[in-house]
C-alpha atoms as a PDB file:
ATOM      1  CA  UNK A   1       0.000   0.000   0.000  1.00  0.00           C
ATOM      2  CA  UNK A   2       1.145   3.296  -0.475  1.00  0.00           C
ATOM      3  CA  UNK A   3       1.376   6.265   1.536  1.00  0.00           C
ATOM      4  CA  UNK A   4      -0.527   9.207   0.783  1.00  0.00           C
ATOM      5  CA  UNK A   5       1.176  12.643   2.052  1.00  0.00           C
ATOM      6  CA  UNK A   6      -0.675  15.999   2.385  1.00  0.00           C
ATOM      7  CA  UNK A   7       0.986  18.744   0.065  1.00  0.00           C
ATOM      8  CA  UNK A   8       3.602  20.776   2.714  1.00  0.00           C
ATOM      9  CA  UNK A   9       4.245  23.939   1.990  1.00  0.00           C
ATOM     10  CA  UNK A  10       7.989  25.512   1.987  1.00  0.00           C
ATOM     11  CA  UNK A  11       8.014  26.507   5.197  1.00  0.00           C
ATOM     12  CA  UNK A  12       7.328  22.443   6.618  1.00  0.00           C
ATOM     13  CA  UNK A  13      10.750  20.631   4.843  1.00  0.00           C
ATOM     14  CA  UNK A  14      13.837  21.036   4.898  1.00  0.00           C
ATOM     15  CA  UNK A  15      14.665  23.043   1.655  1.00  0.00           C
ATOM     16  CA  UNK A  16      18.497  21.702   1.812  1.00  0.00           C
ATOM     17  CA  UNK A  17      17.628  18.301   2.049  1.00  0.00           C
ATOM     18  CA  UNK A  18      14.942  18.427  -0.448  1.00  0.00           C
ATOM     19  CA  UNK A  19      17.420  19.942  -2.687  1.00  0.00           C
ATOM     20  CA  UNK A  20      20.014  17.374  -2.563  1.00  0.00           C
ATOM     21  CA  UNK A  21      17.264  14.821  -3.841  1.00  0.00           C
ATOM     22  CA  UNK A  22      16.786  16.882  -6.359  1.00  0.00           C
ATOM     23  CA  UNK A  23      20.106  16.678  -7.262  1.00  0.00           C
ATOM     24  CA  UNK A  24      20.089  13.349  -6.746  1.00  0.00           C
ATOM     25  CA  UNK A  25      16.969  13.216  -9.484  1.00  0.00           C
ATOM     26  CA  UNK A  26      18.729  14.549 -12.504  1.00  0.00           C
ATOM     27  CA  UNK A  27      21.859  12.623 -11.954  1.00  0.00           C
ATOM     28  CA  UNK A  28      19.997   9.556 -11.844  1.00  0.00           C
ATOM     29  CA  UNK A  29      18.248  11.010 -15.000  1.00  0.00           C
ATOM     30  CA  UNK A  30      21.632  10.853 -16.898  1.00  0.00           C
ATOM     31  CA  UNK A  31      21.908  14.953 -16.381  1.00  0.00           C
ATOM     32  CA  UNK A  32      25.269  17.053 -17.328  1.00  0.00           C
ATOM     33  CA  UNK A  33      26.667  19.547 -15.116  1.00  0.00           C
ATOM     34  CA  UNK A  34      24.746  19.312 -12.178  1.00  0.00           C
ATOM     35  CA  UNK A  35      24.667  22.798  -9.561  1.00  0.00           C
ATOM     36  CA  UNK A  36      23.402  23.355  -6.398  1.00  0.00           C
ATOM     37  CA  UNK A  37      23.510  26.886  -5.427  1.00  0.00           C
ATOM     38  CA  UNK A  38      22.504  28.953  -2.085  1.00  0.00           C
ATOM     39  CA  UNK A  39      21.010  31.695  -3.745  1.00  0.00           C
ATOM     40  CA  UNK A  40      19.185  33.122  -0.414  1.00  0.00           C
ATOM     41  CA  UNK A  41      21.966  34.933   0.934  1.00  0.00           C
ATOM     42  CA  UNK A  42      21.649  37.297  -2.228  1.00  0.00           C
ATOM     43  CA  UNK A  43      17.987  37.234  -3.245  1.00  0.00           C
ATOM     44  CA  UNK A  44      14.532  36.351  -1.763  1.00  0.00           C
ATOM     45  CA  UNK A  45      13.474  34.952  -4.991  1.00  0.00           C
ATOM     46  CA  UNK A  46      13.988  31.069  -3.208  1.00  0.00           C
ATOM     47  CA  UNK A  47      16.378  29.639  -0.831  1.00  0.00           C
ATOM     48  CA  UNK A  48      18.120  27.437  -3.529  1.00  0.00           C
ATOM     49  CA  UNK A  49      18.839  27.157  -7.552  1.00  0.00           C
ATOM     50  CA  UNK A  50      19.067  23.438  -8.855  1.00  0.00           C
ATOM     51  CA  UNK A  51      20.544  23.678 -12.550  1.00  0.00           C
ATOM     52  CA  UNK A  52      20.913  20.916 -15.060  1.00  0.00           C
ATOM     53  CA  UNK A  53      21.610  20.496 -18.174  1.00  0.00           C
ATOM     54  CA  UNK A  54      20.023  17.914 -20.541  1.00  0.00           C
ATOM     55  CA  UNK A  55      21.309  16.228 -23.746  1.00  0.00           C
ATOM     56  CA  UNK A  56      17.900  16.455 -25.827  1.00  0.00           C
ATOM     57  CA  UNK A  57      14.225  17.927 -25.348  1.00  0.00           C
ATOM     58  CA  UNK A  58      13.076  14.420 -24.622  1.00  0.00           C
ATOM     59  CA  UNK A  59      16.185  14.118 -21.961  1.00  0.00           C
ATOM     60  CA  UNK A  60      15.218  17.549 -20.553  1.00  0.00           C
ATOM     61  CA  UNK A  61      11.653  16.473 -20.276  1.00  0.00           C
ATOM     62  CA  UNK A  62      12.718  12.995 -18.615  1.00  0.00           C
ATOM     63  CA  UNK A  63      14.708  15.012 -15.839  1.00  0.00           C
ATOM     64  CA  UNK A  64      11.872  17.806 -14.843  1.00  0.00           C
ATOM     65  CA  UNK A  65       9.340  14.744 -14.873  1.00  0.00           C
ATOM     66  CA  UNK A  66      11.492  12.602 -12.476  1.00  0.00           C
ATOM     67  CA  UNK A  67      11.902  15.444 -10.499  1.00  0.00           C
ATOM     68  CA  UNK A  68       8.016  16.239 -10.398  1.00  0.00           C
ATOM     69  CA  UNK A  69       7.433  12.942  -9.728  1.00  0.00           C
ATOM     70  CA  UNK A  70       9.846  12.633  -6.591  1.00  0.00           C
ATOM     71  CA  UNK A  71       9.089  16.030  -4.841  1.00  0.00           C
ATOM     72  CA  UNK A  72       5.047  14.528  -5.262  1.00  0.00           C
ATOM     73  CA  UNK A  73       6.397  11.008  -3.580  1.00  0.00           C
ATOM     74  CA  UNK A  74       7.851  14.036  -0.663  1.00  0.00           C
ATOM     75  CA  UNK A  75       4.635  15.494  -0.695  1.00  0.00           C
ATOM     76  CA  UNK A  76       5.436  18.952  -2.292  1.00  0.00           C
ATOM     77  CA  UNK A  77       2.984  20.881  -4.023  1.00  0.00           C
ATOM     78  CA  UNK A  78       4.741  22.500  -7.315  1.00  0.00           C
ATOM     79  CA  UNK A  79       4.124  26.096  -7.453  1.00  0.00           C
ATOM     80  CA  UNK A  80       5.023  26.883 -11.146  1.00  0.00           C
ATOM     81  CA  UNK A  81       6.445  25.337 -14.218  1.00  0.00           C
ATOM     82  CA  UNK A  82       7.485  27.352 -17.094  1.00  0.00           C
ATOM     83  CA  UNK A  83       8.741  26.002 -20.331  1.00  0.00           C
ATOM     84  CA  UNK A  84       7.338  23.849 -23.073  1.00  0.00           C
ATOM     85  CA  UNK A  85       8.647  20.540 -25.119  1.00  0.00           C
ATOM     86  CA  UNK A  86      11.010  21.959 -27.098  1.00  0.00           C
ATOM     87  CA  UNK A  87      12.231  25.353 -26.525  1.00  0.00           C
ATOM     88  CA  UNK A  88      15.615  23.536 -24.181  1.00  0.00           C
ATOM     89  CA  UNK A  89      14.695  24.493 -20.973  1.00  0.00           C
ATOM     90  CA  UNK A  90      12.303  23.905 -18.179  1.00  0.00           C
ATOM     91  CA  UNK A  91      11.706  25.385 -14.580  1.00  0.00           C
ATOM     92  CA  UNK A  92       9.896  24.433 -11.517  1.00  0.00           C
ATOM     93  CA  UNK A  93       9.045  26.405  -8.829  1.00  0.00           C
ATOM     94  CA  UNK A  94       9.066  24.499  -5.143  1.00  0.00           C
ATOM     95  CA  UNK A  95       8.842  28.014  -3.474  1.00  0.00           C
ATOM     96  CA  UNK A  96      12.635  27.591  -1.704  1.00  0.00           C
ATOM     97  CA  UNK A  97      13.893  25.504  -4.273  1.00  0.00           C
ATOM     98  CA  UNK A  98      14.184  26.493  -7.835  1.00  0.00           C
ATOM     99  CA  UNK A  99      14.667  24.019 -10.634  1.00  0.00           C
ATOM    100  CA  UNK A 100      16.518  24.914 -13.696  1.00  0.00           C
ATOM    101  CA  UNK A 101      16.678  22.213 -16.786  1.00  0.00           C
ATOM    102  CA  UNK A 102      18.388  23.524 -19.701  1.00  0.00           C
ATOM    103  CA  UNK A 103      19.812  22.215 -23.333  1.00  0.00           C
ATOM    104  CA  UNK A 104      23.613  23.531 -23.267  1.00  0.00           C
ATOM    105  CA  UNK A 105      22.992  26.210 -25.609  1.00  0.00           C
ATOM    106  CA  UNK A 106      20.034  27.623 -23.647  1.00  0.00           C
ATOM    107  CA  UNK A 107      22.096  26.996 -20.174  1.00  0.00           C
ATOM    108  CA  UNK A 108      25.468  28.923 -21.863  1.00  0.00           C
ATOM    109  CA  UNK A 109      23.113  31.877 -22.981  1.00  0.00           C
ATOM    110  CA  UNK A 110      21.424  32.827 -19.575  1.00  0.00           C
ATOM    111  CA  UNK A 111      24.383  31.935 -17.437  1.00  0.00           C
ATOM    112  CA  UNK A 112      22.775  31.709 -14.323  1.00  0.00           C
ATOM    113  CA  UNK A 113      25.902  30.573 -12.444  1.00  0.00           C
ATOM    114  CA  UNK A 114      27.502  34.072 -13.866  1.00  0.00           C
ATOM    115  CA  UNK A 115      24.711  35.921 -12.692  1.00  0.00           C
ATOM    116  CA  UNK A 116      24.082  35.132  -9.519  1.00  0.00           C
ATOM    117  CA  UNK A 117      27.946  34.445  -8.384  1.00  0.00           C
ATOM    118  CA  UNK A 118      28.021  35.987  -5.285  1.00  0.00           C
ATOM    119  CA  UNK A 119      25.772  32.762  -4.310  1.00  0.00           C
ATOM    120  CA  UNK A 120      27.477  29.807  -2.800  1.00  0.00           C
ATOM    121  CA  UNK A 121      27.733  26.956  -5.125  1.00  0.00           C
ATOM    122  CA  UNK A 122      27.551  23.705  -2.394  1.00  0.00           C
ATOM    123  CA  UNK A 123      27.700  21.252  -4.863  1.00  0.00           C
ATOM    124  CA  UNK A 124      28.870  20.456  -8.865  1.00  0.00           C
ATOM    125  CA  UNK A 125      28.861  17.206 -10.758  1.00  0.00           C
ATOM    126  CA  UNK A 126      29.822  17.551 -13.626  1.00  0.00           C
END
């Protein structure tokens, strides 16, 4: 049988730990060039940036849907999701946690690692 979990909302999980599965999502979804980044100690947009990049649309699609499907398993309630099959990139909104899947060439041209480098980067597989 399995468990059924009431939607939390940011402020009821641990937005570190939560991250790290995410993390833990896309590399078991075959993603490049993994990054974790602290971006609340320079922004209140969210508490963390997860960025991936994919090797395809279908790839890129695989990743955010593994991801969706684990943070529902952890009982989160997805806030937003912006991007569509085929433009190379996708982003979901957890509220703390942001979620960044790009293509390369989408990832190279907004450079979010660039722009928000005065964040801590905690973790990179590359």
């Amino acid at each position: 049988m399995q468990q059924k979990y009431a939607p939390r909302t940011p402020a009821e999980y641990d937005a570190l730990a939560i991250a790290r599965s995410i993390v833990d999502v896309a590399v078991d979804k075959k993603a490049s060039d993994v990054t974790l980044m602290e971006i609340g100690q320079v922004t209140t947009l969210a508490d963390f940036f997860v960025i991936a990049t994919g090797n395809s649309d279908r790839q890129i699609g695989a990743i955010a849907s593994g991801i969706r499907d684990r943070m529902k398993e952890e009982g989160l309630t997805l806030l937003q999701q912006e991007g569509e099959s085929g433009e190379g990139w996708g982003l979901l909104d957890y509220g703390q946690i942001v979620v960044h899947v790009f293509a390369e060439e989408q990832r190279q041209y907004y450079d979010l690692e660039r722009r928000w480098s005065d964040a801590p980067t905690l973790l990179r597989i590359q």
